[in-house]
C-alpha atoms as a PDB file:
ATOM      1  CA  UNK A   1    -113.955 111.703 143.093  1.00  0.00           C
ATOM      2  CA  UNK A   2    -114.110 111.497 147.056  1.00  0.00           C
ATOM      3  CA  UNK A   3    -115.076 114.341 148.953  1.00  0.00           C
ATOM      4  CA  UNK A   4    -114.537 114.253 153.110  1.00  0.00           C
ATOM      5  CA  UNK A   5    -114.384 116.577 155.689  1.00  0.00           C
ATOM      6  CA  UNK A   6    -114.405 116.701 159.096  1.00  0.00           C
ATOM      7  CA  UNK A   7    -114.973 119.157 162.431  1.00  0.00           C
ATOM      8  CA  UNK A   8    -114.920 118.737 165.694  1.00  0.00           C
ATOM      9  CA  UNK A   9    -117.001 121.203 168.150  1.00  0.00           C
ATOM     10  CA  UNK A  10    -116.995 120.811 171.517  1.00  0.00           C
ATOM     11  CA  UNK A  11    -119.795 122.629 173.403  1.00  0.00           C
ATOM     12  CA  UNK A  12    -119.615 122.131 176.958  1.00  0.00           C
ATOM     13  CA  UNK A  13    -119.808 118.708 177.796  1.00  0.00           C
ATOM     14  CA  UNK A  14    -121.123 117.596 174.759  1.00  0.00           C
ATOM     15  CA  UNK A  15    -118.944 116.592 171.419  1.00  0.00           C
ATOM     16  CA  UNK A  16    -120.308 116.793 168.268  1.00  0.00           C
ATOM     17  CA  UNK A  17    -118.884 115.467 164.688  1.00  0.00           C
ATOM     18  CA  UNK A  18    -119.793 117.153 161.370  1.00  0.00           C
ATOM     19  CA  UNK A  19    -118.825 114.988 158.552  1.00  0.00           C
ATOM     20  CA  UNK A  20    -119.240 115.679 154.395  1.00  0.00           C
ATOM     21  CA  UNK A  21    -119.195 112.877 152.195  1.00  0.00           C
ATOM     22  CA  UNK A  22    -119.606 112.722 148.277  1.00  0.00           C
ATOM     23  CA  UNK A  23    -119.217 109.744 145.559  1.00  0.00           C
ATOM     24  CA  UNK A  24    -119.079 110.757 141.803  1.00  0.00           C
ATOM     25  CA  UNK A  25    -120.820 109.959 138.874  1.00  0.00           C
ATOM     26  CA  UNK A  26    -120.006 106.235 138.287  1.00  0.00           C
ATOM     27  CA  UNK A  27    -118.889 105.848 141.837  1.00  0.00           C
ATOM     28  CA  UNK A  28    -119.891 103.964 144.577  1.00  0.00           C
ATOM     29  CA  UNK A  29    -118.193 103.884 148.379  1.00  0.00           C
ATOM     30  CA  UNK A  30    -118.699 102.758 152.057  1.00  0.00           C
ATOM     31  CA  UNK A  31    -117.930 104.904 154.792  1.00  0.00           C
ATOM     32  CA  UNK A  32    -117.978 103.934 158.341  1.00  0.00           C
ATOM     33  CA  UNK A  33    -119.401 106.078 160.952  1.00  0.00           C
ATOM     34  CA  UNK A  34    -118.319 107.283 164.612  1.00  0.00           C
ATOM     35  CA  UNK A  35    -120.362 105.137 166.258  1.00  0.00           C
ATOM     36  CA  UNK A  36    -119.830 101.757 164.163  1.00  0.00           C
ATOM     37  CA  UNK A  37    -123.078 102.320 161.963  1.00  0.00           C
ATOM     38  CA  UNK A  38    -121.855 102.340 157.551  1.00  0.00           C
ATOM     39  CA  UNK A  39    -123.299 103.817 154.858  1.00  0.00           C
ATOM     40  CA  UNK A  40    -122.986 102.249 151.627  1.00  0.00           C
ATOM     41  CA  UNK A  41    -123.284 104.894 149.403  1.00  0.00           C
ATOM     42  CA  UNK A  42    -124.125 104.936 145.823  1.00  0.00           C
ATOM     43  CA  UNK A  43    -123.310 106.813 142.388  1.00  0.00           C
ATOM     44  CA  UNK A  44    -123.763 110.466 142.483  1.00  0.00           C
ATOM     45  CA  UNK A  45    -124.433 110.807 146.246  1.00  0.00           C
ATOM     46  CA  UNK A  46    -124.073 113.835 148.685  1.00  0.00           C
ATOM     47  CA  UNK A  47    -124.707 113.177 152.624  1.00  0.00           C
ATOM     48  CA  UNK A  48    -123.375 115.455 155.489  1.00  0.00           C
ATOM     49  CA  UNK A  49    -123.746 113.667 159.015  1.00  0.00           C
ATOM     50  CA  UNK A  50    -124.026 115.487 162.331  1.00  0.00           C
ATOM     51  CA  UNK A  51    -123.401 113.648 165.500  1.00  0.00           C
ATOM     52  CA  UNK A  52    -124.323 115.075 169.011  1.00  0.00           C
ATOM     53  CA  UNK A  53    -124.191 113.481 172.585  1.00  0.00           C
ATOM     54  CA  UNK A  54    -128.392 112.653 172.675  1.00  0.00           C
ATOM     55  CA  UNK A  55    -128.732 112.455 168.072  1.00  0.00           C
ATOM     56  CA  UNK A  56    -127.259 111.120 164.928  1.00  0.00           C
ATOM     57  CA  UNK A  57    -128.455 113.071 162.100  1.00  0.00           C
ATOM     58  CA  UNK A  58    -127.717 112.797 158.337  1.00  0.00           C
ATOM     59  CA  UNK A  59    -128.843 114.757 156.128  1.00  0.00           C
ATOM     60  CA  UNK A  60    -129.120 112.989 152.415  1.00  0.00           C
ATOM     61  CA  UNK A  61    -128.700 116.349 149.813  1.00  0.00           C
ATOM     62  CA  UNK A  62    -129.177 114.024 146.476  1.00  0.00           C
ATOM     63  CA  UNK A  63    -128.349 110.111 145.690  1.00  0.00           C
ATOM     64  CA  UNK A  64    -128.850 107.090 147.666  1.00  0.00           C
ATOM     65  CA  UNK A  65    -127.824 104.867 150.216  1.00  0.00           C
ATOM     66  CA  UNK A  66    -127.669 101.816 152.327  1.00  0.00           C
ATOM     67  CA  UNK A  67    -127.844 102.604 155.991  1.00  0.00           C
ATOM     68  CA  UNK A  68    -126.815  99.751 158.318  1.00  0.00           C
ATOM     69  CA  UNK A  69    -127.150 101.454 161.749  1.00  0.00           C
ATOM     70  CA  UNK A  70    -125.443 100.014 165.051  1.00  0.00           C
ATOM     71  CA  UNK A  71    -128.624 100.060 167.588  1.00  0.00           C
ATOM     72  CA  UNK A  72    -128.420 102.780 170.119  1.00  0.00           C
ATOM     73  CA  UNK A  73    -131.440 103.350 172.265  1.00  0.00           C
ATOM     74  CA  UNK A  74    -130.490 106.346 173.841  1.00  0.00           C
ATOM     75  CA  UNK A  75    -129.589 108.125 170.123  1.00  0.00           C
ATOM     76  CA  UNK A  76    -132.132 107.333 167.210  1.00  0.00           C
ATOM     77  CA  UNK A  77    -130.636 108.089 163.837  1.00  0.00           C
ATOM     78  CA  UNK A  78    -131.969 110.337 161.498  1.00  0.00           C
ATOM     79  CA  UNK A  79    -131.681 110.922 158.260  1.00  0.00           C
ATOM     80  CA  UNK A  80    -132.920 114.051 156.594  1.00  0.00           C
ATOM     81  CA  UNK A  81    -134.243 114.248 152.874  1.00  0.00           C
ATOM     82  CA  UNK A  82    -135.574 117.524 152.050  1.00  0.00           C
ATOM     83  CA  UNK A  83    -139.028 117.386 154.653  1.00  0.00           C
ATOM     84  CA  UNK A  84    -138.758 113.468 154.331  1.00  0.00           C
ATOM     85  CA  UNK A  85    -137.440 112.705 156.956  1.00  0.00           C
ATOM     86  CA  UNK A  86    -136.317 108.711 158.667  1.00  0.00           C
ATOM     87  CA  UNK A  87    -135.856 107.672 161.967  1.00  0.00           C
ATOM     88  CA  UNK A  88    -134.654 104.594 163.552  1.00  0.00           C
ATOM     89  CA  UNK A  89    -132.643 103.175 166.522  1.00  0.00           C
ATOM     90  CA  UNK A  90    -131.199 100.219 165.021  1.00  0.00           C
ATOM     91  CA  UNK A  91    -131.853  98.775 161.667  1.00  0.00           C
ATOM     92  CA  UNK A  92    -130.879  98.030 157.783  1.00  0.00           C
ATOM     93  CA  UNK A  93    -132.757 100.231 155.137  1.00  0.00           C
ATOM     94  CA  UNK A  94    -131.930 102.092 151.593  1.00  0.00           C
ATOM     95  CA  UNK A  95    -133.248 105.432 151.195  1.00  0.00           C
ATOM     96  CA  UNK A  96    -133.448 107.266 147.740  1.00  0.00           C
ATOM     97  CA  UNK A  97    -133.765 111.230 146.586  1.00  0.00           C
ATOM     98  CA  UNK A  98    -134.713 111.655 143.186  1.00  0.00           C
ATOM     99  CA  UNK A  99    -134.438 114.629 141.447  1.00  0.00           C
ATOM    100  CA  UNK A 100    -137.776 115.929 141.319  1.00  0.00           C
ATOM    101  CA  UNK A 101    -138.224 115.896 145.058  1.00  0.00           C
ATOM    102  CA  UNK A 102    -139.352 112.081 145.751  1.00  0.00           C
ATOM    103  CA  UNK A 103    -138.225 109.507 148.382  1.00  0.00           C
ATOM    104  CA  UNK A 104    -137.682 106.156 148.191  1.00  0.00           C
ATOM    105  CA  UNK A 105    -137.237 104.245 152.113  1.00  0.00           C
ATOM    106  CA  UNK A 106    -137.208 100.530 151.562  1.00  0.00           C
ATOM    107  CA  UNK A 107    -136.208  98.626 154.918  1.00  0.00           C
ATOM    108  CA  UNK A 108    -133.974  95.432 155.064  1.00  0.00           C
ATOM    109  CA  UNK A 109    -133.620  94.734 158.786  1.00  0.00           C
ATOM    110  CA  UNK A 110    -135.846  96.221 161.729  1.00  0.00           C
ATOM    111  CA  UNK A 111    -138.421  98.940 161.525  1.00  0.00           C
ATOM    112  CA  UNK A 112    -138.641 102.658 160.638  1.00  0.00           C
ATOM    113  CA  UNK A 113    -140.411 105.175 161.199  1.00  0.00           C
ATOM    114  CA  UNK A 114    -141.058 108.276 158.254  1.00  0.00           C
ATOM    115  CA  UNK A 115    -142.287 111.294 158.171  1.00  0.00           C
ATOM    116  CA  UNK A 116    -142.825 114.135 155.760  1.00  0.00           C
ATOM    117  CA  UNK A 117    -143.932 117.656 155.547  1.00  0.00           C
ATOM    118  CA  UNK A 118    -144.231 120.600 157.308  1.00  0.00           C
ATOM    119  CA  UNK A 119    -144.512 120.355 161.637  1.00  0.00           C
ATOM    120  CA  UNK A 120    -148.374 121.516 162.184  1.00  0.00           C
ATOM    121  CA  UNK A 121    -149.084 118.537 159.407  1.00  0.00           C
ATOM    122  CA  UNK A 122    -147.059 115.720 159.567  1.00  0.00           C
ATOM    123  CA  UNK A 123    -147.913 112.532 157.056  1.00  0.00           C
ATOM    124  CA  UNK A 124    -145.808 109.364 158.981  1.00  0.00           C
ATOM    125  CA  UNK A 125    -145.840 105.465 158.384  1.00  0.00           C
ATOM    126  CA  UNK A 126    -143.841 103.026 160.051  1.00  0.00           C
ATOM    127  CA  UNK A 127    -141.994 100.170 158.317  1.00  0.00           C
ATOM    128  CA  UNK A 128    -141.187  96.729 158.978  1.00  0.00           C
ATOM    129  CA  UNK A 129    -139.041  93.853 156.380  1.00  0.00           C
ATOM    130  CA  UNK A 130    -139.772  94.097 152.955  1.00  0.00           C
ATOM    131  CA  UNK A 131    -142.001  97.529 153.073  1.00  0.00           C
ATOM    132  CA  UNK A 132    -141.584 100.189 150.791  1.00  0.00           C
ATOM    133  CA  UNK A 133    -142.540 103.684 151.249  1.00  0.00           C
ATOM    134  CA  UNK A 134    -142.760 106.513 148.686  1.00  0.00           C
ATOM    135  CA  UNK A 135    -143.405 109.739 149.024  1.00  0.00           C
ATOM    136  CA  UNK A 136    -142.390 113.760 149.544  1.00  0.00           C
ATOM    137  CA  UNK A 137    -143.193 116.889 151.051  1.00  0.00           C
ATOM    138  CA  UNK A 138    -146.087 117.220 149.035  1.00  0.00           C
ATOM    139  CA  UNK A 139    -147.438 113.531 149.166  1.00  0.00           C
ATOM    140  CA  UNK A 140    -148.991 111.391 151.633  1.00  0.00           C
ATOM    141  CA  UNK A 141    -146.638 107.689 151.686  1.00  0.00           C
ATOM    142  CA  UNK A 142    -147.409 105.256 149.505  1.00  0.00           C
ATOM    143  CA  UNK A 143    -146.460 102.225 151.506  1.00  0.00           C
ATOM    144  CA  UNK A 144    -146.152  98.340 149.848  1.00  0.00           C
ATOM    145  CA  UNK A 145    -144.704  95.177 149.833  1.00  0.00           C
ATOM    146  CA  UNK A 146    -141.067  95.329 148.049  1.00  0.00           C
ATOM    147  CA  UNK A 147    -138.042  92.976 147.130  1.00  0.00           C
ATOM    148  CA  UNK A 148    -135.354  94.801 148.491  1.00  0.00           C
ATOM    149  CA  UNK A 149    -132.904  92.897 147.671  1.00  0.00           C
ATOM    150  CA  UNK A 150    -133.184  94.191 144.036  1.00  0.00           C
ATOM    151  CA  UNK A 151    -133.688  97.824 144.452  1.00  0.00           C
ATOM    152  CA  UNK A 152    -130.330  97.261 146.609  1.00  0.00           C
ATOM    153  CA  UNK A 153    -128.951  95.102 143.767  1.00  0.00           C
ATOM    154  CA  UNK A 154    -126.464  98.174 142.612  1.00  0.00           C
ATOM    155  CA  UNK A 155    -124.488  96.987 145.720  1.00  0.00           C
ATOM    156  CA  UNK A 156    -123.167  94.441 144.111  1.00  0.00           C
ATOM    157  CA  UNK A 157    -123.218  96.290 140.725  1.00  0.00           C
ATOM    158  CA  UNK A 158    -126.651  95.019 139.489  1.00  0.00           C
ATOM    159  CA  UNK A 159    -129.673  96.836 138.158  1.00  0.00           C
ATOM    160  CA  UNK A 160    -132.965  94.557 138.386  1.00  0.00           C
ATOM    161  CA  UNK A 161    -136.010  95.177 136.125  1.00  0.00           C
ATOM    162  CA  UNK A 162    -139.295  93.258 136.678  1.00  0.00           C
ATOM    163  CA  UNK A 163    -141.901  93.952 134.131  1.00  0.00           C
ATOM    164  CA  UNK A 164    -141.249  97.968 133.947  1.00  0.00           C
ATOM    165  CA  UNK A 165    -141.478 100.503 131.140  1.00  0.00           C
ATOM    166  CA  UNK A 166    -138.453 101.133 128.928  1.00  0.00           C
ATOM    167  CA  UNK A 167    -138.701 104.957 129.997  1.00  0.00           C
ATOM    168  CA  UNK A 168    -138.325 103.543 133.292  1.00  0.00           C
ATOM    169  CA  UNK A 169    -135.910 101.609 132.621  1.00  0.00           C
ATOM    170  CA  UNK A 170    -133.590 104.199 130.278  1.00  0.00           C
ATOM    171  CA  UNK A 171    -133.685 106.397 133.323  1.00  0.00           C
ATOM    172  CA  UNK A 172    -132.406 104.026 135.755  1.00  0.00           C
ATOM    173  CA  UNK A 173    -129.593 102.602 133.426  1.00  0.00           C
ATOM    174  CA  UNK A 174    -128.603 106.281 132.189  1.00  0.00           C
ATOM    175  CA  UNK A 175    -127.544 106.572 136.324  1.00  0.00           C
ATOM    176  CA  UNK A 176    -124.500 104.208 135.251  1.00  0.00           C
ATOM    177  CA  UNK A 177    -123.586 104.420 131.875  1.00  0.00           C
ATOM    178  CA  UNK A 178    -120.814 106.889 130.739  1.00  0.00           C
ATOM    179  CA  UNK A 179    -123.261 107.675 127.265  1.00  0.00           C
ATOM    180  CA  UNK A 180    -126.571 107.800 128.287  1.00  0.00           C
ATOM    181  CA  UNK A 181    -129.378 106.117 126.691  1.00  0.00           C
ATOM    182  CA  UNK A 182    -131.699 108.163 124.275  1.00  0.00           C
ATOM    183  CA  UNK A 183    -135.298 106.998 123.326  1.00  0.00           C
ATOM    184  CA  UNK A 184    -135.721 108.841 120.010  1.00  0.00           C
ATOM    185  CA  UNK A 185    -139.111 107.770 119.508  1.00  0.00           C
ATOM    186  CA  UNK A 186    -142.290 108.117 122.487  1.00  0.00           C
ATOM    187  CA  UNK A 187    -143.869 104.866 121.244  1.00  0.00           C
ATOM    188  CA  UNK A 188    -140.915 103.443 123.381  1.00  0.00           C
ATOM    189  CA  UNK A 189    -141.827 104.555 126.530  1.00  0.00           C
ATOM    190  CA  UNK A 190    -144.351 102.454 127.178  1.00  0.00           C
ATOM    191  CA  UNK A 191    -142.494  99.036 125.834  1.00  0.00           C
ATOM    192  CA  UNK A 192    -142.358  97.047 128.715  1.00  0.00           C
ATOM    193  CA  UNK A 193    -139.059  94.811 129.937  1.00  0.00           C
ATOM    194  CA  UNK A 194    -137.424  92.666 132.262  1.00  0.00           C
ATOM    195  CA  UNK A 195    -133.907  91.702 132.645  1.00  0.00           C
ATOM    196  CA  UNK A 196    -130.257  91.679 135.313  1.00  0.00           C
ATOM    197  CA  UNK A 197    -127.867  94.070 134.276  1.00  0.00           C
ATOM    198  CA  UNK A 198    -124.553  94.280 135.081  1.00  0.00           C
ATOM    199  CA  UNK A 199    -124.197  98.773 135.690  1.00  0.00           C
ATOM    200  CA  UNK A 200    -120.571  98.541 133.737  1.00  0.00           C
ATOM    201  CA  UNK A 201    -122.033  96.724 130.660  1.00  0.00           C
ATOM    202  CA  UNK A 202    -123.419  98.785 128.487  1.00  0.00           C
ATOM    203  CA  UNK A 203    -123.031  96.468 125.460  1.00  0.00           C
ATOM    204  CA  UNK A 204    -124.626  93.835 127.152  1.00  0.00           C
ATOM    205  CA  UNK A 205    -127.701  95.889 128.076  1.00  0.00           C
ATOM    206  CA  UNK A 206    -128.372  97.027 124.273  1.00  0.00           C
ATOM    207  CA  UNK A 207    -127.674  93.523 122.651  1.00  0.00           C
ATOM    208  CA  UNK A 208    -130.902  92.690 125.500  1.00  0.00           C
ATOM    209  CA  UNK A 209    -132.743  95.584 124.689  1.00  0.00           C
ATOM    210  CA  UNK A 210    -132.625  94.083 120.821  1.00  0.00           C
ATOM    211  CA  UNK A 211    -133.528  90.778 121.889  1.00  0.00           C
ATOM    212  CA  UNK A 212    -136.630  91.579 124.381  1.00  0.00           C
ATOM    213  CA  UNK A 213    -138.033  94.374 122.025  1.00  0.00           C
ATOM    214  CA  UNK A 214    -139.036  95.918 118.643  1.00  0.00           C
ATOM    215  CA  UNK A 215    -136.048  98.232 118.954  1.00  0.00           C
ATOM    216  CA  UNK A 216    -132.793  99.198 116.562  1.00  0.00           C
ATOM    217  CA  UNK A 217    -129.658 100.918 118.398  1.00  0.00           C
ATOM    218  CA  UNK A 218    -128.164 103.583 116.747  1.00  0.00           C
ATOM    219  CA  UNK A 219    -125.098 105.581 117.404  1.00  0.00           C
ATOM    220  CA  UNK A 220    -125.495 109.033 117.186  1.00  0.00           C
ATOM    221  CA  UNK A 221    -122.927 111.614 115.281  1.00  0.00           C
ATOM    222  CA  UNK A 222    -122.838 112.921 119.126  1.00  0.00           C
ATOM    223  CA  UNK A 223    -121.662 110.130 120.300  1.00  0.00           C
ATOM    224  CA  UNK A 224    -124.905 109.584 122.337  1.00  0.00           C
ATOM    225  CA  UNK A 225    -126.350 106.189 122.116  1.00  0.00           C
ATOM    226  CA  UNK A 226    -129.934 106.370 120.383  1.00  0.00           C
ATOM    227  CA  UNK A 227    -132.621 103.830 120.530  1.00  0.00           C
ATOM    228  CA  UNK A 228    -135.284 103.980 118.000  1.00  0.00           C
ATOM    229  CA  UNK A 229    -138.479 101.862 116.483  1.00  0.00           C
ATOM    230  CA  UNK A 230    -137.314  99.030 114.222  1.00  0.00           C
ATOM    231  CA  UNK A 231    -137.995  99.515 110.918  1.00  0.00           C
END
């Protein structure tokens, strides 16, 4: 389900734009902005953008998204995550909220500039191509080398795993999948996997999980999809 809205304030000679924009569970969309810039926005994703004569600022509330701003000198974009927050003038980059507070910012085209916490301490980094930066309000960023093009694979309905835990991987997939995934044993966490998934095939991700690993699926009176030890 879509969610949109839209204001228009005018304050003396300056107009501003407050837009809301949601994508459900399952859903992805692209919206394009006032001033030419999109957002490619993915499952489960809640942004509300502000636009002003001298500032374009979004503020991300939970999800993730592709950001493929038009350059404007004069008005750097923003985009607000919690106290993480990204600035830019012109550029391509994916930024992610998780749950528990984190940030993802992985950049595609130009650079970035981050910045978290509260205004007498400020923790920053700057980002070129191929850099990755996590971090929260809490946390100093983490920044590495990244391929971007897979952790912005679920725009063309991909998931890419290279070499990552099963809890990791469980978590990610349960993002897309109508029954999510249930590890009914710890050992599991710490299998490790690699693998392309299509997001809309859940049969085709548990046939691989079979093949790659010491695992059994079993379908659960629930209807929850279970994966446990094989015996």
């Amino acid at each position: 389900m879509l969610g949109a809205g839209g204001a228009y304030l005018a304050q003396q000679d300056t107009v501003s734009h407050a837009l809301s924009y949601a994508t459900a569970f399952g859903e992805q969309r692209t919206v394009s902005l006032p001033d030419g810039s999109e957002v490619h926005m993915n499952v489960s994703t809640e942004l509300v953008l502000h636009y002003q004569a001298h500032r374009r600022q979004l503020t991300l509330l939970k999800g993730e998204a592709t950001f493929a701003v038009r350059t404007d000198k004069n008005r750097p974009f923003i985009v607000d995550a919690g106290q993480v927050q990204v600035e830019v003038t012109g550029t391509v980059f994916n930024v992610r909220r998780h749950a528990q507070g984190n940030v993802d910012v992985a950049v595609t085209e130009g650079s970035v500039n981050v910045s978290s916490g509260p205004w007498w301490n400020r923790k920053q980094a700057s980002l070129t191509p191929g850099m990755l930066a996590q971090g929260s309000e809490e946390q100093a960023w983490s920044v590495q080398q990244t391929d971007v093009a897979a952790r912005t694979a679920w725009r063309q309905g991909k998931v890419v795993f290279r070499d990552q835990t099963l809890d990791e991987v469980v978590q990610e997939m349960n993002r897309y999948l109508p029954e999510p995934i249930e590890l009914m044993d710890e050992k599991l966490k710490r299998l490790r996997m690699a693998g392309v998934f299509n997001i809309e095939d859940a049969q085709g991700f548990l046939l691989a999980l079979q093949e790659q690993l010491p695992v059994t699926v079993v379908s659960r009176s629930d209807g929850r999809v279970g994966v446990d030890v094989e015996r």
